[in-house]
Protein backbone atom coordinates (compact mmCIF):
# COMPACT_ATOMS: atom_id res chain seq x y z
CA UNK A 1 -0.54 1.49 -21.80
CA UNK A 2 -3.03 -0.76 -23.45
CA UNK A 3 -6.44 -1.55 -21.29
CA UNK A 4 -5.54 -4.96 -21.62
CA UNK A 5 -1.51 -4.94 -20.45
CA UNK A 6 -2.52 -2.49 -17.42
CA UNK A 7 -5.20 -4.72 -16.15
CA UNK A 8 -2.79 -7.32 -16.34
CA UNK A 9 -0.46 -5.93 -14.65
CA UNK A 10 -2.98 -4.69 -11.81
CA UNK A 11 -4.02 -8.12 -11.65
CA UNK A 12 -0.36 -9.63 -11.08
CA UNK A 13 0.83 -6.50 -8.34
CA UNK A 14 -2.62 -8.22 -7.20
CA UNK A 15 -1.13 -11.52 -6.58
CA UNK A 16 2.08 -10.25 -5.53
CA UNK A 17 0.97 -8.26 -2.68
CA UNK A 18 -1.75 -11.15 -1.92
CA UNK A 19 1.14 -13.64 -1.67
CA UNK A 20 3.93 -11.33 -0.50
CA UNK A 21 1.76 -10.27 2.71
CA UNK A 22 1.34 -13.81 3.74
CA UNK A 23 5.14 -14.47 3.51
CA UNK A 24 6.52 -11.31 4.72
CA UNK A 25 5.19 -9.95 7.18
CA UNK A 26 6.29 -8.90 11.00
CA UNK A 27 4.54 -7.61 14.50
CA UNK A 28 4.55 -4.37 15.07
CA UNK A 29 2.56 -3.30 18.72
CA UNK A 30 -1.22 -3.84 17.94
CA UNK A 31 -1.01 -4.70 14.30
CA UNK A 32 0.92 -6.61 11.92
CA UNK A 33 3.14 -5.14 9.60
CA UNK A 34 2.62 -6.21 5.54
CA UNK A 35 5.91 -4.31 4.11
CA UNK A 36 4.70 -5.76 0.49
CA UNK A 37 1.42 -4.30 0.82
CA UNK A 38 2.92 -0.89 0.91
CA UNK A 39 5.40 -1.14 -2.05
CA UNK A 40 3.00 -2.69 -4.01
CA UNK A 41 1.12 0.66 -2.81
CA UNK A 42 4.42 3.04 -4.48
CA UNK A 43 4.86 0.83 -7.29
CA UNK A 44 1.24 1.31 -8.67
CA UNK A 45 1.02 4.62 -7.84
CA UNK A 46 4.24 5.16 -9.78
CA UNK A 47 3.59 3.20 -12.96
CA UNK A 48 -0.67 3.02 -12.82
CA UNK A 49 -1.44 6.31 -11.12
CA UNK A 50 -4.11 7.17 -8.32
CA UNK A 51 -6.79 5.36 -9.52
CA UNK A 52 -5.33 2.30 -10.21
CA UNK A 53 -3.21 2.06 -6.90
CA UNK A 54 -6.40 2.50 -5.27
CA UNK A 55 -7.73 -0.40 -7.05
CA UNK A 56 -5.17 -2.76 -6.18
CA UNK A 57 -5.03 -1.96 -2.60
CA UNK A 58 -8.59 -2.62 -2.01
CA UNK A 59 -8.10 -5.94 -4.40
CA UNK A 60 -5.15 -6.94 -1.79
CA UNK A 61 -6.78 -5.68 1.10
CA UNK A 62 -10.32 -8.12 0.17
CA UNK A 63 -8.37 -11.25 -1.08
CA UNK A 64 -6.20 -11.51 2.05
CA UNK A 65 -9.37 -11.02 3.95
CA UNK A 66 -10.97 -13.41 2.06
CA UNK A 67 -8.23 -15.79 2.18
CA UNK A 68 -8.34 -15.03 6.58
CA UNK A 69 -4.80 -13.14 5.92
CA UNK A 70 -5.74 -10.13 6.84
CA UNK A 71 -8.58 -7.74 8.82
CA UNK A 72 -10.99 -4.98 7.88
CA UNK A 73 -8.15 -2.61 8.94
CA UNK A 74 -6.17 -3.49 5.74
CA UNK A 75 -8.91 -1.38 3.80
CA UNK A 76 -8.65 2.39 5.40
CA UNK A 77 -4.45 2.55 5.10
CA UNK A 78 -3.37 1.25 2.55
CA UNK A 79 -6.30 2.95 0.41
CA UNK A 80 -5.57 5.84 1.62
CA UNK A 81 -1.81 5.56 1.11
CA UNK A 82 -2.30 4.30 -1.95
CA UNK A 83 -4.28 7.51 -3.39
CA UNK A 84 -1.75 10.18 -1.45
CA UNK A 85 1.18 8.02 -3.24
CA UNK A 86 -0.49 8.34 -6.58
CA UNK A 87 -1.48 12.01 -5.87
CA UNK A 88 1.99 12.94 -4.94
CA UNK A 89 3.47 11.04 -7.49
CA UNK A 90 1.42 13.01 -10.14
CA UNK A 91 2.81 16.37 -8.32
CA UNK A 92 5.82 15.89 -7.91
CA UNK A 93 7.11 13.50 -10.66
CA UNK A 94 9.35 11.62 -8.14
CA UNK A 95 9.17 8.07 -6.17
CA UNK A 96 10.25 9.93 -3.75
CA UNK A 97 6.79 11.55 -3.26
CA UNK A 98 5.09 8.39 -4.09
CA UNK A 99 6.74 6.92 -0.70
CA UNK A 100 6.09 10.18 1.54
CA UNK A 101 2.66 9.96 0.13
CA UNK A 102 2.24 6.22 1.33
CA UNK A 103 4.12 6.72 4.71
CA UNK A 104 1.77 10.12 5.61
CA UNK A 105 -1.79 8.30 4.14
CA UNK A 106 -0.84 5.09 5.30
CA UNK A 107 0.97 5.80 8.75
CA UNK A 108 -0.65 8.46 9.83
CA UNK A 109 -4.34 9.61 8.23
CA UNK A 110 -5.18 5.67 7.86
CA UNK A 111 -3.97 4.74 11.20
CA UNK A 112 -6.04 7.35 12.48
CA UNK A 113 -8.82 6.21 10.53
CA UNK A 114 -8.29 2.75 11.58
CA UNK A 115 -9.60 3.67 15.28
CA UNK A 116 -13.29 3.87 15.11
CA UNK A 117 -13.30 0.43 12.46
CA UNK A 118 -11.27 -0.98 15.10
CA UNK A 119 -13.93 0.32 18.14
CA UNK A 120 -16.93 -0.87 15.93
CA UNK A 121 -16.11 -3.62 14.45
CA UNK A 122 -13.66 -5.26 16.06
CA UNK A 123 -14.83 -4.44 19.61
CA UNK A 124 -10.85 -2.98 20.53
CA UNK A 125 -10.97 0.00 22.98
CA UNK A 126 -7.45 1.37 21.90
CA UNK A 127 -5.68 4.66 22.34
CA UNK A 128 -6.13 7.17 19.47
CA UNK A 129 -2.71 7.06 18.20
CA UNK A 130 -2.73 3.08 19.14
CA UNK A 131 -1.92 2.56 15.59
CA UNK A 132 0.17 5.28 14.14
CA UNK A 133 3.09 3.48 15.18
CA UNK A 134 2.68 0.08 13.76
CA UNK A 135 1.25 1.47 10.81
CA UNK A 136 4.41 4.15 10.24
CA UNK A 137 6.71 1.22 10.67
CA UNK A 138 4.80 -1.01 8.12
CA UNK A 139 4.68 1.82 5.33
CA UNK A 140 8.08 3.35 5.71
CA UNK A 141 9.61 -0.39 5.33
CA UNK A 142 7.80 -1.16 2.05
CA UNK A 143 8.17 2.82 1.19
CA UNK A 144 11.89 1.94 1.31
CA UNK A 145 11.38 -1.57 0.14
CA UNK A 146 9.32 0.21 -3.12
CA UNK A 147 12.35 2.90 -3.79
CA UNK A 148 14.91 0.14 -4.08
CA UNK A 149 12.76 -2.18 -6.64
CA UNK A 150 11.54 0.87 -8.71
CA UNK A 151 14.73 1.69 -10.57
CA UNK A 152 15.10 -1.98 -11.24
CA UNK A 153 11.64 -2.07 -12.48
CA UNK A 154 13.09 0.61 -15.29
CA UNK A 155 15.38 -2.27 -16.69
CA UNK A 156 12.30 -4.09 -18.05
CA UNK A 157 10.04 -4.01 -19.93
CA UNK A 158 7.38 -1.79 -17.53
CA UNK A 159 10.34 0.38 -17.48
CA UNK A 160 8.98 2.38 -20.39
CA UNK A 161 5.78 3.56 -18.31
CA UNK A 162 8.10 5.01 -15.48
CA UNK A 163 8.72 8.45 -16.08
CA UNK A 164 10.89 9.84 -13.32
């Protein structure tokens, strides 16, 4: 892929998981969930790799807090989920992976990471595993949501960088 088509397309899964988080979105115990968020989190791994999913999680992650969408807790799951994705992805040559690897980093490692950011900067006293729920439901929905758009993603023209 060309520098200048894959930083275009990082830029647009960008805006999409910007915009998609604001519109689709549901509560889910303590937190919100942001189903986009997450398959925007499979889909990069998938097509961009580790690196780059990493990139545009962080991107969504400060724009929505920029924008007041979102708080500092966007930052440890989805980058988290968004490396495992990509790292499975590269192991196992399947989406499949790609969404295990967002639902474990995500749902579980992030969550867990989530707890002192939340107790520090936040100021909420919570439960250790006060956010391993909310954050399993919000990954395994856009893990799901991710599997069903990625084999219509193949019909297009990115279709060429998705190697299943």
């Amino acid at each position: 892929m060309k520098p200048t088509v894959r930083l275009t397309f990082m830029a647009l899964l960008t805006a999409i998981g910007t915009l998609g988080s604001s519109f689709l979105w549901f509560p889910a115990g303590v937190a919100k969930a942001y189903p986009v968020q997450h398959a925007i989190n499979v889909i990069s791994a998938v097509l961009l790799g580790p690196g780059a999913a990493i990139t545009i999680a962080f991107m969504i992650g400060l724009v929505r807090n920029m924008l007041g969408l979102g708080t500092i807790l966007a930052f440890p799951g989805s980058m988290v989920g968004a490396w495992l994705a990509g790292y499975l992805y590269r192991k196992t040559r399947r989406a499949s992976g790609a969404a295990i690897g967002e639902v474990i980093g995500t749902g579980i490692i992030g969550s867990l990471l989530s707890v002192p950011i939340a107790v520090l900067l936040l100021g909420k006293h919570l439960g250790i595993f006060a956010f391993i729920p909310p954050f399993l439901i919000s990954s395994l929905t856009g893990a799901i949501l991710a599997l069903i758009l990625l084999p219509l993603l193949k019909r297009t023209p990115l279709g060429k960088y998705y190697k299943k």
